[in-house]
N, C-alpha and C. Protein backbone atom coordinates (compact mmCIF):
# COMPACT_ATOMS: atom_id res chain seq x y z
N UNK A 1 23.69 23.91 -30.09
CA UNK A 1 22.52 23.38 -30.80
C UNK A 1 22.93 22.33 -31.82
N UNK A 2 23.87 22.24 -32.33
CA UNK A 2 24.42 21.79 -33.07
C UNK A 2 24.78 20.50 -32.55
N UNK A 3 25.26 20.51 -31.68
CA UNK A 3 26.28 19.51 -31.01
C UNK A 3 24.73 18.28 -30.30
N UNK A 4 24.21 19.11 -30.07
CA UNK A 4 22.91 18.36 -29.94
C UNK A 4 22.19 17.81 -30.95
N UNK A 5 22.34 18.21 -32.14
CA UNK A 5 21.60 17.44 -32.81
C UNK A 5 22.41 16.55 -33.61
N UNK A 6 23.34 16.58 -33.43
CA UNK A 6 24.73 15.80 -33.86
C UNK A 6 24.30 14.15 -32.64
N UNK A 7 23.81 14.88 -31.21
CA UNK A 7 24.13 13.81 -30.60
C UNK A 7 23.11 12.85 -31.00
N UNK A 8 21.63 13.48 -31.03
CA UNK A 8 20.68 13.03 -31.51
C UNK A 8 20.26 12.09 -32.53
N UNK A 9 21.13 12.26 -33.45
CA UNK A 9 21.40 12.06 -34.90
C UNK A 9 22.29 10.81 -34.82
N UNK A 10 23.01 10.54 -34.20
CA UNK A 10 23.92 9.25 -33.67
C UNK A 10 23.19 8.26 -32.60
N UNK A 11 22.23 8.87 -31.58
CA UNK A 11 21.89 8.29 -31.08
C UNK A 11 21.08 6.58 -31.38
N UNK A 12 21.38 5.76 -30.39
CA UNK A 12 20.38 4.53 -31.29
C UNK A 12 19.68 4.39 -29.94
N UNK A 13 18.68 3.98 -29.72
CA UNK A 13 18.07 3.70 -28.93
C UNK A 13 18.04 2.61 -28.29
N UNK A 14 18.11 2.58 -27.20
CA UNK A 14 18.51 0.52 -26.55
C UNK A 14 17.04 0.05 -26.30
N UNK A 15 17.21 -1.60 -26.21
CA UNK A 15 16.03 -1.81 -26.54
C UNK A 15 15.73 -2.34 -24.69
N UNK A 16 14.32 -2.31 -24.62
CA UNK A 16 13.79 -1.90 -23.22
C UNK A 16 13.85 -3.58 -22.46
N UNK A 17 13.93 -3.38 -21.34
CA UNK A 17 14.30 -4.51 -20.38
C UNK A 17 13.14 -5.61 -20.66
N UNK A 18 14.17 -6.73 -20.78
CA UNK A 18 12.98 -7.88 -20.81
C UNK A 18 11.71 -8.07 -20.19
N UNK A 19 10.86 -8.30 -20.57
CA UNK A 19 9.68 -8.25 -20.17
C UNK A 19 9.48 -9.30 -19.15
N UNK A 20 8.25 -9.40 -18.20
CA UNK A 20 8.59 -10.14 -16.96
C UNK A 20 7.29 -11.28 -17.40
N UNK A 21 6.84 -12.29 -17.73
CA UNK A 21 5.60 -12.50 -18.19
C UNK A 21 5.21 -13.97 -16.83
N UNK A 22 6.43 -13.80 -15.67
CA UNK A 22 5.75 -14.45 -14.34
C UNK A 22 6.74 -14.31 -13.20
N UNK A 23 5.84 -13.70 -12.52
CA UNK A 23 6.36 -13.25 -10.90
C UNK A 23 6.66 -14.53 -10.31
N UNK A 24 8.30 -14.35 -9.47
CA UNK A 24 8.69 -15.23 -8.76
C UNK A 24 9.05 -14.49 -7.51
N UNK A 25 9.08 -15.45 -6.48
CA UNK A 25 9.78 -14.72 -5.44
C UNK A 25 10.98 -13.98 -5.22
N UNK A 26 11.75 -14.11 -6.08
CA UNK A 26 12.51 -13.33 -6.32
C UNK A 26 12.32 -12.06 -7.01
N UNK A 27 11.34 -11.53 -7.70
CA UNK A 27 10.82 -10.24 -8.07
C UNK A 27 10.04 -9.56 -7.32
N UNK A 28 9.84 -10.61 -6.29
CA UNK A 28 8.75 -9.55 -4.97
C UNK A 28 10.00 -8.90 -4.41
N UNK A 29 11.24 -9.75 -3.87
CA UNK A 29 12.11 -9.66 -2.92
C UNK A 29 13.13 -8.25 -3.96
N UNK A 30 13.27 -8.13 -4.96
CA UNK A 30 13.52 -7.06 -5.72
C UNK A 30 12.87 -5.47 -5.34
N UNK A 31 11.54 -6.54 -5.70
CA UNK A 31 10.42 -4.99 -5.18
C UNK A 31 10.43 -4.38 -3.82
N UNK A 32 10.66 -5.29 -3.16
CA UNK A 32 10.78 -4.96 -1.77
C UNK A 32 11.83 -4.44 -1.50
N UNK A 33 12.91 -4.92 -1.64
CA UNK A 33 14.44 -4.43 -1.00
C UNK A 33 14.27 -2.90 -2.04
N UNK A 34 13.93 -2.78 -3.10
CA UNK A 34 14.25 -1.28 -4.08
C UNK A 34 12.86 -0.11 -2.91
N UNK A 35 11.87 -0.78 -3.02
CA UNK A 35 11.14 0.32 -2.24
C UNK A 35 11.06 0.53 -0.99
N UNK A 36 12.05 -0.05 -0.29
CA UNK A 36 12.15 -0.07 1.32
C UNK A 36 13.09 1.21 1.34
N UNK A 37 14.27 0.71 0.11
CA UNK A 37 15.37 1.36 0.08
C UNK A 37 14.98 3.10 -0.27
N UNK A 38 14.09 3.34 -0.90
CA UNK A 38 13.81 4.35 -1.44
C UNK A 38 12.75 5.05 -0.37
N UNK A 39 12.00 4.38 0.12
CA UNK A 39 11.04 4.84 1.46
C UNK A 39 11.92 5.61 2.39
N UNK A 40 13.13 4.55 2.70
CA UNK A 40 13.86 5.16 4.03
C UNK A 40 14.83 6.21 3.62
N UNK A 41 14.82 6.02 2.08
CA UNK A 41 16.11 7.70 1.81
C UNK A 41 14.95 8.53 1.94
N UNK A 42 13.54 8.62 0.75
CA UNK A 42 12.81 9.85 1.41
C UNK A 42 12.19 10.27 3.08
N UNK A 43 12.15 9.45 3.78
CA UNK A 43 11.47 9.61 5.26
C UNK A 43 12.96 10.53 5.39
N UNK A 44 13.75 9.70 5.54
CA UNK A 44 15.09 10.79 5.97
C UNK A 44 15.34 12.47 5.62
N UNK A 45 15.36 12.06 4.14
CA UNK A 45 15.17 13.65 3.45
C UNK A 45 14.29 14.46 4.13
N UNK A 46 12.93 13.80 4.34
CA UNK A 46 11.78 14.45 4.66
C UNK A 46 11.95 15.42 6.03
N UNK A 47 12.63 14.12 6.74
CA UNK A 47 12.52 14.53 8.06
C UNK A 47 14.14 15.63 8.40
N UNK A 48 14.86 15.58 7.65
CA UNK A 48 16.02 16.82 7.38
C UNK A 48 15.90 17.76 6.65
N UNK A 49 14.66 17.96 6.26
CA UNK A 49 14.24 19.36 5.74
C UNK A 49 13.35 20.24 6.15
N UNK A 50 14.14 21.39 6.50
CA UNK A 50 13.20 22.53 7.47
C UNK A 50 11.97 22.36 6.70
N UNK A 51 11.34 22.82 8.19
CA UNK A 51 9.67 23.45 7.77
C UNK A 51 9.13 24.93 6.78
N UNK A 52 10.29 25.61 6.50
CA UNK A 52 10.24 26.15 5.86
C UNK A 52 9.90 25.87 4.76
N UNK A 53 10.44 25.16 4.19
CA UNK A 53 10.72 24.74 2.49
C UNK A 53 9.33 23.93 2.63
N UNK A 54 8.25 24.54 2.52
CA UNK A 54 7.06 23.67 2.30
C UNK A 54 6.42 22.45 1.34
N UNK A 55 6.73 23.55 -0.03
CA UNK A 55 6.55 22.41 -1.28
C UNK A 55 7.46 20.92 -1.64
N UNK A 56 8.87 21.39 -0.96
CA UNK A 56 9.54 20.44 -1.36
C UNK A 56 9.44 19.15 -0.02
N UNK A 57 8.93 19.30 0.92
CA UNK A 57 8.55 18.91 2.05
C UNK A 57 7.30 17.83 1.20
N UNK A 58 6.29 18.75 0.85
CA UNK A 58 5.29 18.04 0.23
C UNK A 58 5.73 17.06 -1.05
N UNK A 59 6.74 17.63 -1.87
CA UNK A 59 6.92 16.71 -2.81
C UNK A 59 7.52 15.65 -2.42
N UNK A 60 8.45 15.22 -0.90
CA UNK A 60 8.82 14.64 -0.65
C UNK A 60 8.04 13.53 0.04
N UNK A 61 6.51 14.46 0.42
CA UNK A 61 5.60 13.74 1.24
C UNK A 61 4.95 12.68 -0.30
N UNK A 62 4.98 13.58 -1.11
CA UNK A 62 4.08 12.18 -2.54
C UNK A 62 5.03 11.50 -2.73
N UNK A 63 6.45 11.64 -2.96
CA UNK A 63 7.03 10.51 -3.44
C UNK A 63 7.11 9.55 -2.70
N UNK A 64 6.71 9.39 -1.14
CA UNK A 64 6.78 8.42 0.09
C UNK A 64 5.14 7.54 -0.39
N UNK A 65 4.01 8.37 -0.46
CA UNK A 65 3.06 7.69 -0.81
C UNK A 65 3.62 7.09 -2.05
N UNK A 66 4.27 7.60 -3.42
CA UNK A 66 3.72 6.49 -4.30
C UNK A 66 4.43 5.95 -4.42
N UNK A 67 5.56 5.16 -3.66
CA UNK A 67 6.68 4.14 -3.35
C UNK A 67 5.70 2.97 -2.57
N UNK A 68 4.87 3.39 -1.67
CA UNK A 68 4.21 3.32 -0.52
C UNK A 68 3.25 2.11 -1.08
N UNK A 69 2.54 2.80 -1.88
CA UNK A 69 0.99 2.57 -3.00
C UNK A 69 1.93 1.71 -4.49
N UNK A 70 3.13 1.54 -4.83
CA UNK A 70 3.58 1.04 -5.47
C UNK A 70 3.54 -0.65 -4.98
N UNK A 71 4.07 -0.35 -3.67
CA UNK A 71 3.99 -1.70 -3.08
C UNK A 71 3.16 -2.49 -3.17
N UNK A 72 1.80 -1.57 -2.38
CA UNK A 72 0.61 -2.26 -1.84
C UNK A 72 0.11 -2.79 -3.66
N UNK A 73 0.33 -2.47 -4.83
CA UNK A 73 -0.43 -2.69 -5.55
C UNK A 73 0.54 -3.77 -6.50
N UNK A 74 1.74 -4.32 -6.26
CA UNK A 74 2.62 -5.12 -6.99
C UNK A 74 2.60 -6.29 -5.95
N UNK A 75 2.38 -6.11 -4.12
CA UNK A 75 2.85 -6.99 -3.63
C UNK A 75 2.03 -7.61 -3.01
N UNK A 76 0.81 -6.83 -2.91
CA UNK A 76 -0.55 -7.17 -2.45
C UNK A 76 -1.87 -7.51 -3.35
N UNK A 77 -2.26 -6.27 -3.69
CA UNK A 77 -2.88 -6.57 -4.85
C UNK A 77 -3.19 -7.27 -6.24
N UNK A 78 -1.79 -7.09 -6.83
CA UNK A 78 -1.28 -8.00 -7.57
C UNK A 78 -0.75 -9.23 -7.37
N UNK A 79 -0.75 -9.95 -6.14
CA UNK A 79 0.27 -10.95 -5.35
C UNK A 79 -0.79 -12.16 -5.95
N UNK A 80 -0.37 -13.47 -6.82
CA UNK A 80 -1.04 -14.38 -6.98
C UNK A 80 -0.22 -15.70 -6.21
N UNK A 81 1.22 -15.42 -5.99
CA UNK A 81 1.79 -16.88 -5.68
C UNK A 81 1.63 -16.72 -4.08
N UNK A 82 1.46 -16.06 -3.44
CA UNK A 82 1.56 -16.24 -1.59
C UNK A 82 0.44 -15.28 -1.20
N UNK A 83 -0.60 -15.92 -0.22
CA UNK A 83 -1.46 -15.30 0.38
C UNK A 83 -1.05 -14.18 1.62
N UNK A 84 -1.65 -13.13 1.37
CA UNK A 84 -1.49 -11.72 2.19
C UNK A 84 -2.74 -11.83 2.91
N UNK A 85 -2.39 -10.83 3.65
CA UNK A 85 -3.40 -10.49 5.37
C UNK A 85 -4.13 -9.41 3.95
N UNK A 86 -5.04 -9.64 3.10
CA UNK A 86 -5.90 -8.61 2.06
C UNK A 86 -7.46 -9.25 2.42
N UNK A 87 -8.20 -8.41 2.53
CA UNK A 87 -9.58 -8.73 2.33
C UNK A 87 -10.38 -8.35 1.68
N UNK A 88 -11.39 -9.17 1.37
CA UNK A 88 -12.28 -9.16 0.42
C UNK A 88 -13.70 -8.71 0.82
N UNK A 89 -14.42 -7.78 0.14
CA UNK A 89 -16.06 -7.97 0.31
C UNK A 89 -16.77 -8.40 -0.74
N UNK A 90 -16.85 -9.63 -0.01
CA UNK A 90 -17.49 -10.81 -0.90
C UNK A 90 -18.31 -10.49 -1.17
N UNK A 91 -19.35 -10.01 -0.84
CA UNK A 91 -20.80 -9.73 -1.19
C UNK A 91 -20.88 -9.01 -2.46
N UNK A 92 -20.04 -7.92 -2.52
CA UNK A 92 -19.50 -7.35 -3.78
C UNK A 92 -19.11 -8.21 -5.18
N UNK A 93 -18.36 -8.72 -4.52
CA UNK A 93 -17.95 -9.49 -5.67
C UNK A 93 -18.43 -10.45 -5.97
N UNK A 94 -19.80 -10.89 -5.07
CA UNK A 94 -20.55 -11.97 -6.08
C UNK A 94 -21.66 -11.56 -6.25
N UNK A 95 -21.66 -10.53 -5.94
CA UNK A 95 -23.14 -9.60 -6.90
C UNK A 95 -22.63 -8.75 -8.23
N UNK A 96 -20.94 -9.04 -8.38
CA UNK A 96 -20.57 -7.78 -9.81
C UNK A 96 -20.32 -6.59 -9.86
N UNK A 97 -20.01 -5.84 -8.60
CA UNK A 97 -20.38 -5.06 -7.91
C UNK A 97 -19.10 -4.24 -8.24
N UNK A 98 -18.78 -2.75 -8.67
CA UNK A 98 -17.82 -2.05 -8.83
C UNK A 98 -16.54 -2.16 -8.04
N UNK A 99 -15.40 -2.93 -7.77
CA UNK A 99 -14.26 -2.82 -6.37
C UNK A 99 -13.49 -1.70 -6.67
N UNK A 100 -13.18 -1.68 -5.40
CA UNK A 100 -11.79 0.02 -5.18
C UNK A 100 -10.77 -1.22 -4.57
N UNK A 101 -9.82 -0.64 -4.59
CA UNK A 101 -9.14 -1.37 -3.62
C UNK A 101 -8.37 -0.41 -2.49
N UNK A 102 -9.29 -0.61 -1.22
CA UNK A 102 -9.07 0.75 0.04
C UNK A 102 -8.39 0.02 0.77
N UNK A 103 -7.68 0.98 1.89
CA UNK A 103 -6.89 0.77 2.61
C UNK A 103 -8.10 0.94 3.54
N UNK A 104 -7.86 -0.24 4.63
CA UNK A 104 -9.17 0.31 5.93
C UNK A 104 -8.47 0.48 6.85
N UNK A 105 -6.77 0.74 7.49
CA UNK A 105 -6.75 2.16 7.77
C UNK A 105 -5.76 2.83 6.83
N UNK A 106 -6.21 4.13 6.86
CA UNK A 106 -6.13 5.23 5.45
C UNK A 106 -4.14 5.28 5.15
N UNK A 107 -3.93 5.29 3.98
CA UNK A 107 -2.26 5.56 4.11
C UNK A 107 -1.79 6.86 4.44
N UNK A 108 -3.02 7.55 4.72
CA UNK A 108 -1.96 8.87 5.32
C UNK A 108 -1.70 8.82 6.48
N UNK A 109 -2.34 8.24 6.97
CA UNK A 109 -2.58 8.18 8.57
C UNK A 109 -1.28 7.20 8.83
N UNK A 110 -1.31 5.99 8.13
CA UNK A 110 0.08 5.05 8.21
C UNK A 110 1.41 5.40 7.93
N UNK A 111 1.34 6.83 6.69
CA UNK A 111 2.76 7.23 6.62
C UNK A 111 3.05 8.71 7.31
N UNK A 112 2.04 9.26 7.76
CA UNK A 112 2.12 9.91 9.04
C UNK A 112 2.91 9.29 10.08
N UNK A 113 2.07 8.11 10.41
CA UNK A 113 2.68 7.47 11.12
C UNK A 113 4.23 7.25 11.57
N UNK A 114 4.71 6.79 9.92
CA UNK A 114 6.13 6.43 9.66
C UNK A 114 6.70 7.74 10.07
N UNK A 115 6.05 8.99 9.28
CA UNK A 115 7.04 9.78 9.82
C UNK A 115 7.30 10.61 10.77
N UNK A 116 6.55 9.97 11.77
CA UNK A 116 6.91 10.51 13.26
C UNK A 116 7.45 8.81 14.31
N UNK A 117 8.13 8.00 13.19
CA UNK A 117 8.65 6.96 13.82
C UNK A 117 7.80 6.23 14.94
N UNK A 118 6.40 6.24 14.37
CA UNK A 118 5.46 5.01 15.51
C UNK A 118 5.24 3.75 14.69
N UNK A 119 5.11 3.99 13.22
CA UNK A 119 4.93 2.87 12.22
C UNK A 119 6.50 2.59 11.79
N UNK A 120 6.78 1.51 11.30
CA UNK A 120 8.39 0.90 10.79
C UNK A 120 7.61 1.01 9.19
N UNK A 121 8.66 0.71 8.74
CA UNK A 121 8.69 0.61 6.70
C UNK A 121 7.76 -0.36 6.54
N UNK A 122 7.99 -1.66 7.63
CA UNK A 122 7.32 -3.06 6.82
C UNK A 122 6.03 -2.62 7.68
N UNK A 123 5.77 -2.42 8.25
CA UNK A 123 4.51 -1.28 9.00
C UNK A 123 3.46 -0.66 7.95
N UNK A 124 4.31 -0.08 7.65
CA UNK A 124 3.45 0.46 6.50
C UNK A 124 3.12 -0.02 5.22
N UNK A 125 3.82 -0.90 5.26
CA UNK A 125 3.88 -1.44 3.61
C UNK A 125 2.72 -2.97 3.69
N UNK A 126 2.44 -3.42 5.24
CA UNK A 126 1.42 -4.12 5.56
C UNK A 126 -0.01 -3.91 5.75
N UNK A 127 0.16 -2.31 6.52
CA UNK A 127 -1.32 -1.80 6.29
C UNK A 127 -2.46 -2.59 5.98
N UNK A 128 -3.61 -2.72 6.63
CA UNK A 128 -4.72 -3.74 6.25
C UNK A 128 -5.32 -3.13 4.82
N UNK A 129 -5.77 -4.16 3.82
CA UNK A 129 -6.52 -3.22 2.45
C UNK A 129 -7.51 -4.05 2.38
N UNK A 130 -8.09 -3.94 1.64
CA UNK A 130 -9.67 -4.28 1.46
C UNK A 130 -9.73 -4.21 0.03
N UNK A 131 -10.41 -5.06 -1.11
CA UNK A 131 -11.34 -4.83 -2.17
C UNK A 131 -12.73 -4.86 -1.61
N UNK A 132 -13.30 -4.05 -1.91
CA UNK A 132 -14.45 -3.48 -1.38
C UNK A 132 -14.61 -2.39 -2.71
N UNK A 133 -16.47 -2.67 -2.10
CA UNK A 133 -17.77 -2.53 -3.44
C UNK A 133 -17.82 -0.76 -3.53
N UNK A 134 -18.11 -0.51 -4.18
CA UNK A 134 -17.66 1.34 -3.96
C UNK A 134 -18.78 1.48 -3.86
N UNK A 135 -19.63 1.19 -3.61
CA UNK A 135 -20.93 1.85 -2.40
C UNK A 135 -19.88 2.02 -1.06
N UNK A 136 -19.76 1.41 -0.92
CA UNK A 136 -19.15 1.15 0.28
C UNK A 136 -18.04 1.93 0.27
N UNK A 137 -17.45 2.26 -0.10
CA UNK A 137 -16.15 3.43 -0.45
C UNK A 137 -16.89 4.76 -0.52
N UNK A 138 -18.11 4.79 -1.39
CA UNK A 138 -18.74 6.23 -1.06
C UNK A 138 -19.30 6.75 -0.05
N UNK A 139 -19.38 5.66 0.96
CA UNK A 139 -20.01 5.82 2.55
C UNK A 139 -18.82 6.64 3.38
N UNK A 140 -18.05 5.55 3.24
CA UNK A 140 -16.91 5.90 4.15
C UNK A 140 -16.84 8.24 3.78
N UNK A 141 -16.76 8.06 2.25
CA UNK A 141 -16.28 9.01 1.90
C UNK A 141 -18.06 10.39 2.63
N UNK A 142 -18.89 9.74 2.10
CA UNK A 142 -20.02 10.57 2.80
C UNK A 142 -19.71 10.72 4.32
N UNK A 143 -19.45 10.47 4.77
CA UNK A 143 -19.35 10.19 5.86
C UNK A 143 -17.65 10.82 6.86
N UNK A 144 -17.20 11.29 5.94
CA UNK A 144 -16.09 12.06 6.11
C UNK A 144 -15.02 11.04 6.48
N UNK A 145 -14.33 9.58 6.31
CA UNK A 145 -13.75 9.17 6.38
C UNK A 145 -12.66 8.27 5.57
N UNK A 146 -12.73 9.11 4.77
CA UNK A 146 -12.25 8.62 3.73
C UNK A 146 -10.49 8.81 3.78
N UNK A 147 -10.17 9.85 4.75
CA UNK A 147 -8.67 9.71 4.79
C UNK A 147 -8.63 9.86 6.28
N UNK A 148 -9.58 9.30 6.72
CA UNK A 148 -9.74 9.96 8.65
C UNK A 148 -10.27 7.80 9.17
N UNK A 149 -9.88 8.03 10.35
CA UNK A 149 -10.18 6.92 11.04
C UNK A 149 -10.70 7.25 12.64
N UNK A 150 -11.92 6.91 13.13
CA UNK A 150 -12.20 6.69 14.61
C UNK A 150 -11.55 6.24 15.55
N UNK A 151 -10.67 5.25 14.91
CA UNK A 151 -9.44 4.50 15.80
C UNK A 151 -8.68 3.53 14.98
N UNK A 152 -7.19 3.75 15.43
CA UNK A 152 -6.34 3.60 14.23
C UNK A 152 -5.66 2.27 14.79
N UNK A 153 -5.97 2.06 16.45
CA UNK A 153 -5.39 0.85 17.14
C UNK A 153 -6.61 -0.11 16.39
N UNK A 154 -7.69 -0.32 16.72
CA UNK A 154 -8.49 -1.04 16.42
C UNK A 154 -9.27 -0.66 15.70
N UNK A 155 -8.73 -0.76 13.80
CA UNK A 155 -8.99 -0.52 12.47
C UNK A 155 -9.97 -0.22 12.18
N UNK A 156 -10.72 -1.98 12.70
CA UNK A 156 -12.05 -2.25 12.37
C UNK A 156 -12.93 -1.30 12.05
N UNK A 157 -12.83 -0.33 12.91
CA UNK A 157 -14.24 0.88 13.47
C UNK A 157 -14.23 1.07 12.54
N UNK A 158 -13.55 1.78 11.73
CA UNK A 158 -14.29 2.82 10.65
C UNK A 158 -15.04 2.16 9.61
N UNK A 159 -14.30 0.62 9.45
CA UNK A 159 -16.06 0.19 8.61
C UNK A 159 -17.32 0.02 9.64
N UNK A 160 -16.90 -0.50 10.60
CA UNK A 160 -18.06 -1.05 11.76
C UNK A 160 -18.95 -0.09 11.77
N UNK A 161 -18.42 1.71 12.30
CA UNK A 161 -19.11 2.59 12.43
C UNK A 161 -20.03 3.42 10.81
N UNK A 162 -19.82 2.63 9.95
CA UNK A 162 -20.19 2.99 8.56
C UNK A 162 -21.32 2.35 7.65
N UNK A 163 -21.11 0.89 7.91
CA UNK A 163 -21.65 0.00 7.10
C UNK A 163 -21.85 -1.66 7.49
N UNK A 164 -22.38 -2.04 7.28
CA UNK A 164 -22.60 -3.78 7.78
C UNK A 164 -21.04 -4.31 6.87
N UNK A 165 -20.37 -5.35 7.96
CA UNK A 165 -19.21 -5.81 7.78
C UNK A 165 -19.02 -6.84 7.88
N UNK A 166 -20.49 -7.81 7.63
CA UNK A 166 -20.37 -9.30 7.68
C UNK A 166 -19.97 -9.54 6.18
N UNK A 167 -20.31 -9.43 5.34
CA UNK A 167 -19.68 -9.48 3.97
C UNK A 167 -18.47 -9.65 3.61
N UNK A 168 -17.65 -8.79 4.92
CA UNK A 168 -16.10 -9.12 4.37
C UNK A 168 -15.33 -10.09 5.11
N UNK A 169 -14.67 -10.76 4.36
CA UNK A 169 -13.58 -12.05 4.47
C UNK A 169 -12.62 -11.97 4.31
N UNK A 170 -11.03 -12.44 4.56
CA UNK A 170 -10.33 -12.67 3.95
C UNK A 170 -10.01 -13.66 2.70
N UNK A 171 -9.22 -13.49 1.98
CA UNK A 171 -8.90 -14.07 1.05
C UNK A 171 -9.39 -15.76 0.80
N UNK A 172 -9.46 -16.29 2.05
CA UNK A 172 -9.53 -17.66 1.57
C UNK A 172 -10.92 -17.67 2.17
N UNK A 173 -11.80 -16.65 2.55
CA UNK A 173 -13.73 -16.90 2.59
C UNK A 173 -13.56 -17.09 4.44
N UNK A 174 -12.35 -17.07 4.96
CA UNK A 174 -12.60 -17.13 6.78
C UNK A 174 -13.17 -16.03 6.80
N UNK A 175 -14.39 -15.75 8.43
CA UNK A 175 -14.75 -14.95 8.96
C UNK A 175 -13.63 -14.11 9.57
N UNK A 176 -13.55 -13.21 9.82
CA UNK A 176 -13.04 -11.66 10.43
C UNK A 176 -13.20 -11.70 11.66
N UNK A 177 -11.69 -11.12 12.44
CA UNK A 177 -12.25 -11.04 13.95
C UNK A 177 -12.29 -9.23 13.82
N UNK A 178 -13.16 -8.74 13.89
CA UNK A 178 -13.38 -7.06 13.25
C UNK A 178 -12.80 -6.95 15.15
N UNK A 179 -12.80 -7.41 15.82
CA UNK A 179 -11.66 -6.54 17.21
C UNK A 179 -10.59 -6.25 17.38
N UNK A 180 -10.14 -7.37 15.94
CA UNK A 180 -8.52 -7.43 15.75
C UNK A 180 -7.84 -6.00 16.30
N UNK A 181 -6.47 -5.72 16.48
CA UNK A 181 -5.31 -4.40 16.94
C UNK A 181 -4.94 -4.54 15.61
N UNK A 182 -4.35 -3.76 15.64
CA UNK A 182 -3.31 -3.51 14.20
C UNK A 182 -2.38 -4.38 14.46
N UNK A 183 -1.75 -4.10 15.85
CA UNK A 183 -0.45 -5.16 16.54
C UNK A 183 -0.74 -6.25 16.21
N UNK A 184 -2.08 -7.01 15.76
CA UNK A 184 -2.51 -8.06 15.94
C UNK A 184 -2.05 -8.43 14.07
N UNK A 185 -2.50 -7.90 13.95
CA UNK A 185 -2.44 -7.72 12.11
C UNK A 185 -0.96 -7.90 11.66
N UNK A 186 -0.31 -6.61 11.92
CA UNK A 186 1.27 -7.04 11.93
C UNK A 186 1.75 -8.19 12.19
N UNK A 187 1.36 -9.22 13.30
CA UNK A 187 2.03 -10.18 13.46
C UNK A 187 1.64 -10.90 12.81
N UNK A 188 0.39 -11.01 12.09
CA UNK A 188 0.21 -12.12 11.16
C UNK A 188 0.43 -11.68 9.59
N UNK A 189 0.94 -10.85 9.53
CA UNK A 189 1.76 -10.81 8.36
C UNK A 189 3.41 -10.92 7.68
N UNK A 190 4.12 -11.24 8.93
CA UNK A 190 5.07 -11.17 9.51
C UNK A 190 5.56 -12.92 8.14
N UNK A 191 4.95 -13.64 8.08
CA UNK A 191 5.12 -14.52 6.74
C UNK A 191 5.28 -13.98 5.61
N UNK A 192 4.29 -13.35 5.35
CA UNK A 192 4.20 -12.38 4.29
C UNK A 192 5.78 -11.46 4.10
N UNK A 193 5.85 -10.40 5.19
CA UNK A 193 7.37 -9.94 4.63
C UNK A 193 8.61 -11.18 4.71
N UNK A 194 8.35 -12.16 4.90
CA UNK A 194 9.24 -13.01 5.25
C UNK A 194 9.75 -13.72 3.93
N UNK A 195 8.57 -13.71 3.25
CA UNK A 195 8.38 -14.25 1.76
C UNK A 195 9.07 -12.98 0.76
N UNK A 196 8.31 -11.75 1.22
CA UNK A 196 8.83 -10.58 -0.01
C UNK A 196 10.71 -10.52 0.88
N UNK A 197 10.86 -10.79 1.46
CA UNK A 197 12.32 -10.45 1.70
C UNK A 197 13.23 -11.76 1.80
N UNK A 198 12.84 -12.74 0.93
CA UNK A 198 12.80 -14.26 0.23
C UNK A 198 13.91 -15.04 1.49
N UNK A 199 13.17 -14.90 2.62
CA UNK A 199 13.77 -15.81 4.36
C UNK A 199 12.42 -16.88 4.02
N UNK A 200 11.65 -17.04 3.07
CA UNK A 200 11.02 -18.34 3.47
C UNK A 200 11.49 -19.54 2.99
């Protein structure tokens, strides 16, 4: 006890890492290479630990989401210097309208995915998202789909089957091909990781 408060008592405190006050490509490519790195040690762990050990299974299952959801919200969400495959419901946002920012298809379903090796890391970390009006988020959710999808090849559905989907755009106000594949999606984001893993 002693020796502890001895250490305490000496201790000085260091002062906290410079502050970042503008994202360069080189801080995406940071973010990226640290949470790829950390995705693929937990999928591993995950997937080398009996079914027994339930909780720690599960704790291993949140720390994959919020590595996951770390991304989507530093590299997507937050992304002002390079345009992402993200869409918008405009209608929302030029009526003032409350936004969520959803995944339209769900991340459990995507890191499910990962961890039965059908989705890759940059797979998941592309996932289609949406800002969208939370009416529209409470549908999905009335409607029991809020972590569930009709079809996970062709995204689209679960807004299609929910709500009118002319409203939403991508980022720069183009119309939507709502038939799009996911396969289809992936490849046009394929710039995008190209940029966070600084090959552009």
């Amino acid at each position: 006890m002693i020796d502890l408060q001895k250490k305490i008592t000496h201790w000085v405190r260091k002062p906290n890492d410079k502050r970042i006050s503008k994202r360069t490509q080189d801080l995406y490519s940071q973010t990226y290479i640290c949470l790829y790195d950390e995705v693929e040690r937990l999928v591993s762990e995950y997937n080398s630990t009996p079914s027994l050990l339930l909780q720690r299974r599960r704790l291993l299952r949140d720390s994959i989401d919020s590595n996951i959801r770390r991304f989507h919200q530093y590299c997507i969400q937050q992304n002002k210097q390079f345009p992402v495959q993200h869409y918008v419901d405009a209608d929302a946002v030029e009526n003032g309208e409350p936004i969520v920012f959803e995944h339209v298809l769900p991340m459990s379903i995507a890191r499910d995915l990962l961890l039965d090796n059908i989705f890759s890391i940059d797979q998941v970390f592309t996932i289609p998202t949406c800002s969208l009006g939370r009416d529209k988020d409470k549908v999905l959710k009335d409607k029991g789909l809020n972590n569930d999808t009709p079809d996970i090849y062709y995204y689209w559905r679960r807004y299609i089957e929910c709500f009118d989907v002319h409203g939403i755009a991508n980022q720069n106000g183009d119309e939507i091909n709502f038939q799009e594949s996911i396969e289809e999606h992936f490849e046009r984001s394929l710039d995008f990781l190209k940029y966070c893993k600084n090959k552009l």
